[in-house]
Each structure stands twice: as C-alpha cells, then as structure tokens.
N, C-alpha and C. Protein backbone atom coordinates (compact mmCIF):
# COMPACT_ATOMS: atom_id res chain seq x y z
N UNK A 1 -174.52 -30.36 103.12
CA UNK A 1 -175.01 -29.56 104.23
C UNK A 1 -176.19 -30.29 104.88
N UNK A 2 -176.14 -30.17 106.47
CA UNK A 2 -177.26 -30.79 106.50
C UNK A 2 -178.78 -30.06 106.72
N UNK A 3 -179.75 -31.01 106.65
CA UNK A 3 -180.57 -29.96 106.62
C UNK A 3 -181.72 -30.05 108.19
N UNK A 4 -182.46 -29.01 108.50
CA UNK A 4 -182.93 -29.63 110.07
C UNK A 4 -183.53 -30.70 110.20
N UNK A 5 -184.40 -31.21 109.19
CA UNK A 5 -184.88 -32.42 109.30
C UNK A 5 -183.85 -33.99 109.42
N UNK A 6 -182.78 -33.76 108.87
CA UNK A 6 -182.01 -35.14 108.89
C UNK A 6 -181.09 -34.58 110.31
N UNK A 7 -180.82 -33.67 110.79
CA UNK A 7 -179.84 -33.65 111.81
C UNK A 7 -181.09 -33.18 113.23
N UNK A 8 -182.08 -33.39 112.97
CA UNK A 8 -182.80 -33.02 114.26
C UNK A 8 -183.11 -34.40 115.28
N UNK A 9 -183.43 -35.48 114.78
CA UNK A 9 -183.31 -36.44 115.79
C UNK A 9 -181.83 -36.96 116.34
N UNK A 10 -180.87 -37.21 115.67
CA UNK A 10 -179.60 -36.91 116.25
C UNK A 10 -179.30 -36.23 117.03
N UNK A 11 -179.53 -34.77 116.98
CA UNK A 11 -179.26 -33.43 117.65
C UNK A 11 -180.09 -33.88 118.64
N UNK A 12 -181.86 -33.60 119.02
CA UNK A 12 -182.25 -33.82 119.91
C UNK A 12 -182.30 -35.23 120.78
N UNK A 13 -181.58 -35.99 120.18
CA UNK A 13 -181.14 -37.50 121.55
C UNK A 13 -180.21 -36.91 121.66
N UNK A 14 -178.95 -36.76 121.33
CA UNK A 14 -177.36 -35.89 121.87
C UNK A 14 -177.50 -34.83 123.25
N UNK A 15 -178.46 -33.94 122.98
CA UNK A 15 -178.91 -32.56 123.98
C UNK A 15 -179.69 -33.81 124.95
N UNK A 16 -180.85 -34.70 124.65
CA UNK A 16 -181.34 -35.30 125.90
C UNK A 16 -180.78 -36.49 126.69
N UNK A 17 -179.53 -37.13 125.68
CA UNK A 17 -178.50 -37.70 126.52
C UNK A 17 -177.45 -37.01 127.31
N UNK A 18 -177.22 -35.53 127.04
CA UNK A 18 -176.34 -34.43 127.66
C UNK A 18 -177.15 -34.33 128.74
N UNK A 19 -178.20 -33.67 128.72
CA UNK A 19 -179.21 -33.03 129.91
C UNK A 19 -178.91 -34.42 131.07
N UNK A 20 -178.93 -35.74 130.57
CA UNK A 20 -179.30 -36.78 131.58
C UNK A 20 -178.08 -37.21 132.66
N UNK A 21 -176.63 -36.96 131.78
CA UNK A 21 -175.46 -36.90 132.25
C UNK A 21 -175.53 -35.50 133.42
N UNK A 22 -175.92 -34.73 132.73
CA UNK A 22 -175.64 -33.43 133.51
C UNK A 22 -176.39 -33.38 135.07
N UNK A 23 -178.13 -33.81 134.83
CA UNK A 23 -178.55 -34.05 135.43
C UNK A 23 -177.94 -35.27 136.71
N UNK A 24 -177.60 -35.89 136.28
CA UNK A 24 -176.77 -37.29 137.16
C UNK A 24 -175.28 -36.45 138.12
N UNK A 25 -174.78 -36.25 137.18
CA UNK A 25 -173.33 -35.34 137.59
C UNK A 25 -174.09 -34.26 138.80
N UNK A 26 -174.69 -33.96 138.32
CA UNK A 26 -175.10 -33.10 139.50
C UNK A 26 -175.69 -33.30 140.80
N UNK A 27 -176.54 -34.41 140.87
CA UNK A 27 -177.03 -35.05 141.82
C UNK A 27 -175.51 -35.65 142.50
N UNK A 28 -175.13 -36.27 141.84
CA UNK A 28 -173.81 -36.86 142.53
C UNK A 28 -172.91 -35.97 143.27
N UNK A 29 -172.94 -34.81 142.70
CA UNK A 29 -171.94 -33.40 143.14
C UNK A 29 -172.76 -33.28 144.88
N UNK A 30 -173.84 -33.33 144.74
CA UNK A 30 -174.49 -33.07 145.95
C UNK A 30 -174.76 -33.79 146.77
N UNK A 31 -175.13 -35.54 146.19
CA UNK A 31 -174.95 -36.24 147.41
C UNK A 31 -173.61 -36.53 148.03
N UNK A 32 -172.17 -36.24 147.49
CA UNK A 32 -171.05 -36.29 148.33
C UNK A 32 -170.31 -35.40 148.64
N UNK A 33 -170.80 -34.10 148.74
CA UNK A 33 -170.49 -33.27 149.13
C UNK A 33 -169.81 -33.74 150.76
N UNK A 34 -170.14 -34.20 151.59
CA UNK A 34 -169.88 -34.82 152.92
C UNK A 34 -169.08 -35.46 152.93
N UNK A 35 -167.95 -35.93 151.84
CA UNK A 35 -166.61 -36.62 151.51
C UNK A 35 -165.60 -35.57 152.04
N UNK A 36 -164.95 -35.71 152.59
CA UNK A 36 -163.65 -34.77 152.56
C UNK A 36 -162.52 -35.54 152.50
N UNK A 37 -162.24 -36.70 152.25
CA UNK A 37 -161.16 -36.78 151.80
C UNK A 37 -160.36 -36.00 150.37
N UNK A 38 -158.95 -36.33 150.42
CA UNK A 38 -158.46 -35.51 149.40
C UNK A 38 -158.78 -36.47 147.59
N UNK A 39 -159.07 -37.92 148.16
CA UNK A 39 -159.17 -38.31 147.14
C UNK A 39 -160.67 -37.87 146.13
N UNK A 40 -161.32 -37.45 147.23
CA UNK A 40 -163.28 -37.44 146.77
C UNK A 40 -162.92 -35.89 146.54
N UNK A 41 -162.33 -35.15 147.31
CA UNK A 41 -162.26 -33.48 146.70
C UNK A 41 -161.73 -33.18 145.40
N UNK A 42 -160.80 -34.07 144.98
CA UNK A 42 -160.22 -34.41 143.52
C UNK A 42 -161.10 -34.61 142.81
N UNK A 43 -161.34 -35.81 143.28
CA UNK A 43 -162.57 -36.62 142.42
C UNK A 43 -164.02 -35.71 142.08
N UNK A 44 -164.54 -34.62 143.08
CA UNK A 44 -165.95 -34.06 142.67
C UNK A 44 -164.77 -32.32 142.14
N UNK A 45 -163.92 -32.14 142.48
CA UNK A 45 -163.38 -31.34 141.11
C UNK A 45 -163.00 -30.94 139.67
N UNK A 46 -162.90 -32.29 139.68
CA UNK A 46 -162.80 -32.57 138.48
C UNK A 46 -164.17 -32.77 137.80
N UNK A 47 -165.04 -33.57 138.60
CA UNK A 47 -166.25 -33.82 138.06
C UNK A 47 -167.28 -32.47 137.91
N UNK A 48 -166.59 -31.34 138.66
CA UNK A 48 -167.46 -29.51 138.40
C UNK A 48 -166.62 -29.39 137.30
N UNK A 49 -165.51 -29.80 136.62
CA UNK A 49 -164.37 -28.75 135.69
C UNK A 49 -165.73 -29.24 134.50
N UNK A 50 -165.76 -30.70 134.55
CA UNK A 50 -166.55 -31.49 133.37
C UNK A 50 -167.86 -30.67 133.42
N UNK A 51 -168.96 -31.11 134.42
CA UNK A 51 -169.64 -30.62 134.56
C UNK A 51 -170.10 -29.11 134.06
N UNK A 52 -169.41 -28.54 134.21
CA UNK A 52 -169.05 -26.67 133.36
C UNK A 52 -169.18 -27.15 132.50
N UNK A 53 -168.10 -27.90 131.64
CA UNK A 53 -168.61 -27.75 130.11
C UNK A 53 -169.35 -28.20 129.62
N UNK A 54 -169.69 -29.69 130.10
CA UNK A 54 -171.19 -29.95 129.76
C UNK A 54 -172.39 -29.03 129.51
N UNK A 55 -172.55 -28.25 130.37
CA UNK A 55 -173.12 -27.61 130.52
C UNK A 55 -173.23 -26.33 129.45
N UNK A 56 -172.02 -25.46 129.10
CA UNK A 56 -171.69 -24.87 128.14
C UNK A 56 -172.15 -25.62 127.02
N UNK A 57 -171.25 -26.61 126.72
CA UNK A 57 -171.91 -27.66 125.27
C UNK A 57 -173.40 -27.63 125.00
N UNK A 58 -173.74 -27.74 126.12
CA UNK A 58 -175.57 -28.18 125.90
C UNK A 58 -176.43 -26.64 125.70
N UNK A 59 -175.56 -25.95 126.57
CA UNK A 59 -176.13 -24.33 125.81
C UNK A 59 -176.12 -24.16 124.12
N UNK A 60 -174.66 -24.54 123.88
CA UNK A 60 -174.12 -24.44 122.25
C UNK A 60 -174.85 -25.55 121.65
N UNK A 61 -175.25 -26.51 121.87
CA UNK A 61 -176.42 -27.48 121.06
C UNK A 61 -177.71 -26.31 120.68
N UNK A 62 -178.13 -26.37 122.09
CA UNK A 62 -179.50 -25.66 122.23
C UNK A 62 -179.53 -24.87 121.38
N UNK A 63 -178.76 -23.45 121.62
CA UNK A 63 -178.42 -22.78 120.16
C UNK A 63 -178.37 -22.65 119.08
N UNK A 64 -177.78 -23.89 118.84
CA UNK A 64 -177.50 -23.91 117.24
C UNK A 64 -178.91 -24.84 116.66
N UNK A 65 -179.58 -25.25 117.75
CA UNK A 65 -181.01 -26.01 117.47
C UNK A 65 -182.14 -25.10 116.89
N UNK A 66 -182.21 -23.72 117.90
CA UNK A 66 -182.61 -22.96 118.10
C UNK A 66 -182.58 -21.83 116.86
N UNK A 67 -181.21 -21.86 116.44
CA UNK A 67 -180.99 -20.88 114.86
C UNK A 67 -181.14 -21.73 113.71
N UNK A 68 -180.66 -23.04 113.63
CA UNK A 68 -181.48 -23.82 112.45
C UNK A 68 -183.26 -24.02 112.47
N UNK A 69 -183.97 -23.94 113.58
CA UNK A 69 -185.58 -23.97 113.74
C UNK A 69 -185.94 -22.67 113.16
N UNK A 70 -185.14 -21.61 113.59
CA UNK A 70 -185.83 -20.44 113.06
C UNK A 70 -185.31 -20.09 111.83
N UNK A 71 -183.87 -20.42 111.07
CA UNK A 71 -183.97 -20.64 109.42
C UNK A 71 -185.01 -21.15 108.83
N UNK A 72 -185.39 -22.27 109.69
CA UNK A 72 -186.24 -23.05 108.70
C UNK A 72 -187.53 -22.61 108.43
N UNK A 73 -187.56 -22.17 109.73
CA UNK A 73 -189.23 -21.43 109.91
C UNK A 73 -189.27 -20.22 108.69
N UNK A 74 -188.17 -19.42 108.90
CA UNK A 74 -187.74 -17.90 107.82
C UNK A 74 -187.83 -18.80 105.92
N UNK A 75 -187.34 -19.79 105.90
CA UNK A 75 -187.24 -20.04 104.43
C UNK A 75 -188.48 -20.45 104.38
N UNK A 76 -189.51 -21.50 105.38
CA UNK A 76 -190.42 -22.01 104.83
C UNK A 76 -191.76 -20.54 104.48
N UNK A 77 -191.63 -19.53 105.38
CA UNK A 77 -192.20 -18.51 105.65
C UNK A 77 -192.14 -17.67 103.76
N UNK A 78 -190.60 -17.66 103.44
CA UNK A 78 -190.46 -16.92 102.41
C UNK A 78 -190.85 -18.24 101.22
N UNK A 79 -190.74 -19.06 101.64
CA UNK A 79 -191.44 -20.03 100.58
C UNK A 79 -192.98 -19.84 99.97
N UNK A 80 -193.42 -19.70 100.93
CA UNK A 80 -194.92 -19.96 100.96
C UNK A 80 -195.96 -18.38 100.91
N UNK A 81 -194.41 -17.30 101.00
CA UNK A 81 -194.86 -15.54 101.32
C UNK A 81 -195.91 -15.46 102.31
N UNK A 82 -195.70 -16.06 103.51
CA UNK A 82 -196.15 -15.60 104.51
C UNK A 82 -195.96 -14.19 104.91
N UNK A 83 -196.80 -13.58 105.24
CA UNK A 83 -196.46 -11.92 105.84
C UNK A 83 -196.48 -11.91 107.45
N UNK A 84 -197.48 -12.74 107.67
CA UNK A 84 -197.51 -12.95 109.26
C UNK A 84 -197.59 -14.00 110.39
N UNK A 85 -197.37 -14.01 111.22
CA UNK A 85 -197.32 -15.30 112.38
C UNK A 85 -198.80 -15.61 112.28
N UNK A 86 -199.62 -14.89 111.98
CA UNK A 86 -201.20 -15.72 111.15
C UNK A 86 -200.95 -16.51 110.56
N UNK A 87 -200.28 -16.65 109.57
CA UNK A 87 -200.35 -16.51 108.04
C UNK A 87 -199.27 -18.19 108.08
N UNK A 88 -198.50 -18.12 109.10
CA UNK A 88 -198.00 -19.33 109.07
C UNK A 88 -198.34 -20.28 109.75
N UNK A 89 -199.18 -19.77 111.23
CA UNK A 89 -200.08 -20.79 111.81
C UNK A 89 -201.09 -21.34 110.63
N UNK A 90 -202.16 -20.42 110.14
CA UNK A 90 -202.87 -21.12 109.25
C UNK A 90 -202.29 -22.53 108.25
N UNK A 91 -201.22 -21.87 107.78
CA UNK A 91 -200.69 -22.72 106.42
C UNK A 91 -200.95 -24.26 107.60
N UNK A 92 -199.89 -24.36 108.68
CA UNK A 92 -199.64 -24.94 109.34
C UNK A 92 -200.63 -25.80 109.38
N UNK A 93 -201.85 -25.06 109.55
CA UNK A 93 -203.00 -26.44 110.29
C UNK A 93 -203.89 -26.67 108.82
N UNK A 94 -203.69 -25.61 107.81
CA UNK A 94 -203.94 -26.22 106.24
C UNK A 94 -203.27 -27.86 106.03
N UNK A 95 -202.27 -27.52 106.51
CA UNK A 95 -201.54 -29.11 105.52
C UNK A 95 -201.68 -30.09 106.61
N UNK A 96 -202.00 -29.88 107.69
CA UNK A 96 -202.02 -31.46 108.53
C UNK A 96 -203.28 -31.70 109.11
C-alpha cells in the first residue's frame, strides 16, 4: 500500500503536469476559435472531448490527494491523541 509520503511527489508532478496540459489546451481552444474550417472544428472538438476529461481526472487526483492528506492528518492526530486543531498545530511547530 502506498503511503502519502512515497506517492505524494509523484502525485503532485502528475496533477502539475495535468494543470499545464490543461492550461495549454485551453488557451489553444481560444486562440482558434476563428478557424472554421471543418478540419480545425474536428480538430478543437475533439480537443474539448479530451479537454473534459482532463479536467475530470485532475478533479479525481485532487481528491484522492485531498482524502489521503486528511487520513494522514486523522492517524497522525490519533497517534499523538491530539484533541484539537491546537493541539496539532503545537505538536507541529514542537518537532520542527
């Protein structure tokens, strides 16, 4: 299984190489919008079908980034019997 620390730099270059595609794809969607041929209407259709899921995907990264950070936060919390969001800031600036 993995755990957040070995799958978090992976995960977060994957989501900021997604964001950069997405980001690009999109700019492109907009600067040729002014194409009307049938070949470029194909061509930036296909590139919204992609685009969608990219987009979806990078939600479902985010997510699942998002519920492994807060496991980790919940086990380290019950590790250490934190009772409160005090209680784990402190520890926090205890150890570093």
């Amino acid at each position: 299984m993995e755990t957040p620390e070995s799958s978090s730099p992976t995960q977060q270059r994957l989501i900021g190489d997604l964001r950069l595609v997405i980001a690009n794809a999109e700019e492109l969607l907009k600067n040729t919008d002014h194409y009307t041929g049938v070949v470029y209407q194909s061509a930036r259709a296909k590139l919204a079908v992609a685009l969608s899921a990219a987009n979806e995907e990078l939600a479902r990264f985010e997510e699942e980034e998002l519920n492994r950070m807060m496991e980790a936060t919940h086990a380290a919390s019950a590790l250490h019997c934190d009772r409160t969001g005090e209680e784990r800031i402190l520890r926090a600036f205890r150890y570093h």
